[in-house]
C-alpha atoms as a PDB file:
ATOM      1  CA  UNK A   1     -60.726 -67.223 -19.001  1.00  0.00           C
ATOM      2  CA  UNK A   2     -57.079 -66.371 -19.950  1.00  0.00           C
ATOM      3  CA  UNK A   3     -55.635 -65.183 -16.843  1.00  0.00           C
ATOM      4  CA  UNK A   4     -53.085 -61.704 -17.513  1.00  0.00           C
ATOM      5  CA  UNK A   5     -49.714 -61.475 -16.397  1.00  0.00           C
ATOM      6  CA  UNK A   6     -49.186 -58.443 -14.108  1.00  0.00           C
ATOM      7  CA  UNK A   7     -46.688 -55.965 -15.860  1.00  0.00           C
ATOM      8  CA  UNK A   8     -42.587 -56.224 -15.231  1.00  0.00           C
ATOM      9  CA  UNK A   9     -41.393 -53.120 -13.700  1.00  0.00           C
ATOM     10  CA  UNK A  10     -38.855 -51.128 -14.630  1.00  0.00           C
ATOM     11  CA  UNK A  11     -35.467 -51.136 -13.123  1.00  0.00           C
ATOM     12  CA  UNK A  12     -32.795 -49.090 -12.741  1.00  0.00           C
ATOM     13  CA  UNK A  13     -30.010 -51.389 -12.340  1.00  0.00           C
ATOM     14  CA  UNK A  14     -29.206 -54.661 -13.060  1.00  0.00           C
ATOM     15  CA  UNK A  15     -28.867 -55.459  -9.271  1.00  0.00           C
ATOM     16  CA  UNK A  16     -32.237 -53.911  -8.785  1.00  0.00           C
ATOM     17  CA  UNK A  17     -33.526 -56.716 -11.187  1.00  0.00           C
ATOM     18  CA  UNK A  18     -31.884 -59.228  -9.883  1.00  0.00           C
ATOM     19  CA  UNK A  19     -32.846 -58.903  -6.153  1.00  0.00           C
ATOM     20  CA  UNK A  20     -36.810 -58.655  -7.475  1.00  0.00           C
ATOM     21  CA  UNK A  21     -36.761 -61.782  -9.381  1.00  0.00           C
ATOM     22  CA  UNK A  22     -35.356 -63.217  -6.182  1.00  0.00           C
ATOM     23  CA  UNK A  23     -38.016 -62.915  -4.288  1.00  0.00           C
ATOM     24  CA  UNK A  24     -41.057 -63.039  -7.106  1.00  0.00           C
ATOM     25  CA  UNK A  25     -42.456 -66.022  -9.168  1.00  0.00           C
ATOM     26  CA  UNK A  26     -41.730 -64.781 -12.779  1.00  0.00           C
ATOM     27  CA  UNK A  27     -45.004 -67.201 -13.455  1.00  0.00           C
ATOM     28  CA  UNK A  28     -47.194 -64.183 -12.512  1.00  0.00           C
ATOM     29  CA  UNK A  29     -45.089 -61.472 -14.653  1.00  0.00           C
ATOM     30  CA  UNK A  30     -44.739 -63.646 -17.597  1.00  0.00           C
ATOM     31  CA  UNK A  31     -47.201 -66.332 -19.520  1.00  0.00           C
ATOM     32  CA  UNK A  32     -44.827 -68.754 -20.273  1.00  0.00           C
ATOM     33  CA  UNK A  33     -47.180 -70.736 -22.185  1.00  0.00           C
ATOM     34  CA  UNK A  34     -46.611 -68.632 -25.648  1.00  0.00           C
ATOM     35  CA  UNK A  35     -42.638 -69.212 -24.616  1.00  0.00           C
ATOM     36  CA  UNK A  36     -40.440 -69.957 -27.272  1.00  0.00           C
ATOM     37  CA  UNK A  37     -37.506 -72.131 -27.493  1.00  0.00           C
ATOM     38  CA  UNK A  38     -34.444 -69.643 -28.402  1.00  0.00           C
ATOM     39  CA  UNK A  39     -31.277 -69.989 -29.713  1.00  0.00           C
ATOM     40  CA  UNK A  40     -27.546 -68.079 -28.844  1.00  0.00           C
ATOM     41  CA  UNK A  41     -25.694 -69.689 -31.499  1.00  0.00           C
ATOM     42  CA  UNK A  42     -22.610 -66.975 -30.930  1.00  0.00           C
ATOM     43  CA  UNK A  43     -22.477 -67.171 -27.096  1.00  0.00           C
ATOM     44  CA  UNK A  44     -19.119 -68.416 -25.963  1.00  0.00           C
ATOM     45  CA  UNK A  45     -19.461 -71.769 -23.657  1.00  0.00           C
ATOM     46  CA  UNK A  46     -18.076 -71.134 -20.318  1.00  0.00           C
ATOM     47  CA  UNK A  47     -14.860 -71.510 -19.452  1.00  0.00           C
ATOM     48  CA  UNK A  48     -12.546 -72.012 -16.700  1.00  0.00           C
ATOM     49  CA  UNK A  49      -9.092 -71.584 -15.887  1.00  0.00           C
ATOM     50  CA  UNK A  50      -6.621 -74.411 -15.091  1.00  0.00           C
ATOM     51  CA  UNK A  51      -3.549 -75.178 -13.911  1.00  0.00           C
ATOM     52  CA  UNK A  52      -1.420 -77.627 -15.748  1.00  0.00           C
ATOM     53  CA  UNK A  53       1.999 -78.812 -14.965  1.00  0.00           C
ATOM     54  CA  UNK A  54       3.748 -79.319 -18.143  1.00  0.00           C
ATOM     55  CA  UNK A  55       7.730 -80.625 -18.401  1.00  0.00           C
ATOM     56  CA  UNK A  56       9.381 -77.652 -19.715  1.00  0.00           C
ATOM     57  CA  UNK A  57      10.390 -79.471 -23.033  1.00  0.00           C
ATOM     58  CA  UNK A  58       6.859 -80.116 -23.649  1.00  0.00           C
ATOM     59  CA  UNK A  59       5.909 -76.404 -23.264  1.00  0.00           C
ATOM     60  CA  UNK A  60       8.326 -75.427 -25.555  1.00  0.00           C
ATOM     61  CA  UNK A  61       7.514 -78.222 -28.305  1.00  0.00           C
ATOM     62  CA  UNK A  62       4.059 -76.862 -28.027  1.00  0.00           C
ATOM     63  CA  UNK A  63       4.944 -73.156 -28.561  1.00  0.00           C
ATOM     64  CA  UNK A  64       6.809 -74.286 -31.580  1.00  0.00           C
ATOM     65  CA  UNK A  65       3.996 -76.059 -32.798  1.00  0.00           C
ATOM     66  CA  UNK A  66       1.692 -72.971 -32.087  1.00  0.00           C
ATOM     67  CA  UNK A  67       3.984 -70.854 -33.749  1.00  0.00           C
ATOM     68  CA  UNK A  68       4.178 -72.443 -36.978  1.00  0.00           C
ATOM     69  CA  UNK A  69      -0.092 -72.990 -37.484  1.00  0.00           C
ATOM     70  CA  UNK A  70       0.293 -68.968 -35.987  1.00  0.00           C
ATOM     71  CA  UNK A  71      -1.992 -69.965 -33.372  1.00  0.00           C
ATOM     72  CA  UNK A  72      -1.658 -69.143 -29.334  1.00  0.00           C
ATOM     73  CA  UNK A  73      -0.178 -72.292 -27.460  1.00  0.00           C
ATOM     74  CA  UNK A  74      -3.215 -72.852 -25.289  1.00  0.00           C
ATOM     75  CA  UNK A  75      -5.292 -72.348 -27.734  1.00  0.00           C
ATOM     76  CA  UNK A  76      -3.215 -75.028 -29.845  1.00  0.00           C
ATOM     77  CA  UNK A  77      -4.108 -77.193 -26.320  1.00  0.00           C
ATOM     78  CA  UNK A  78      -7.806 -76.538 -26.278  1.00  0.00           C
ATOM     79  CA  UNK A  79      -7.799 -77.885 -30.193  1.00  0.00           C
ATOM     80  CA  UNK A  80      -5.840 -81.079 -29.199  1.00  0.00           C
ATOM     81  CA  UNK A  81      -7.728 -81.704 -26.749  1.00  0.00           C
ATOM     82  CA  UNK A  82     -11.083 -81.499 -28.318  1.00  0.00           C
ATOM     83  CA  UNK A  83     -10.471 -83.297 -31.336  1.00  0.00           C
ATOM     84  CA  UNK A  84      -8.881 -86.531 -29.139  1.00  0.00           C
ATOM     85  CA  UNK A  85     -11.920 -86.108 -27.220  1.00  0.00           C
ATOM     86  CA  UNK A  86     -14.211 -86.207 -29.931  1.00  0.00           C
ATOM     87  CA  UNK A  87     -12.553 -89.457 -31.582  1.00  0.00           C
END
């Protein structure tokens, strides 16, 4: 016999939510066995901030170099980056 999940409340805040799944098995609120894979295809990938030392001739070749593909520097760095990586 198909056992059936007990019903998700309703919350008034976010917070609210997130201190109840805290402290509850979402097992008993959910039948995860009719789960679905899902894809975000337009979420962002995290990020995080850096701090790079850069000589200052090198920060200005790189602004120049930004400025003529009319692209922000760091972004110009992020695409550098990635495509030596992925060599």
């Amino acid at each position: 016999m198909k056992k059936h999940p007990k019903p998700v409340p309703k919350f008034s805040s976010e917070s609210e939510e997130r201190k109840f799944w805290e402290t509850h098995d979402s097992s008993q609120y959910v039948d995860w066995s009719e789960a679905q894979p899902a894809r975000f295809p337009n979420l962002k990938p995290s990020t995080q901030a850096i701090s790079l030392r850069l000589p200052l001739s090198m920060l200005e070749r790189l602004k120049i170099e930004a400025n003529k593909r009319d692209v922000p520097y760091q972004s110009l760095i992020k695409i550098w980056l990635e495509e030596k990586l992925s060599a």
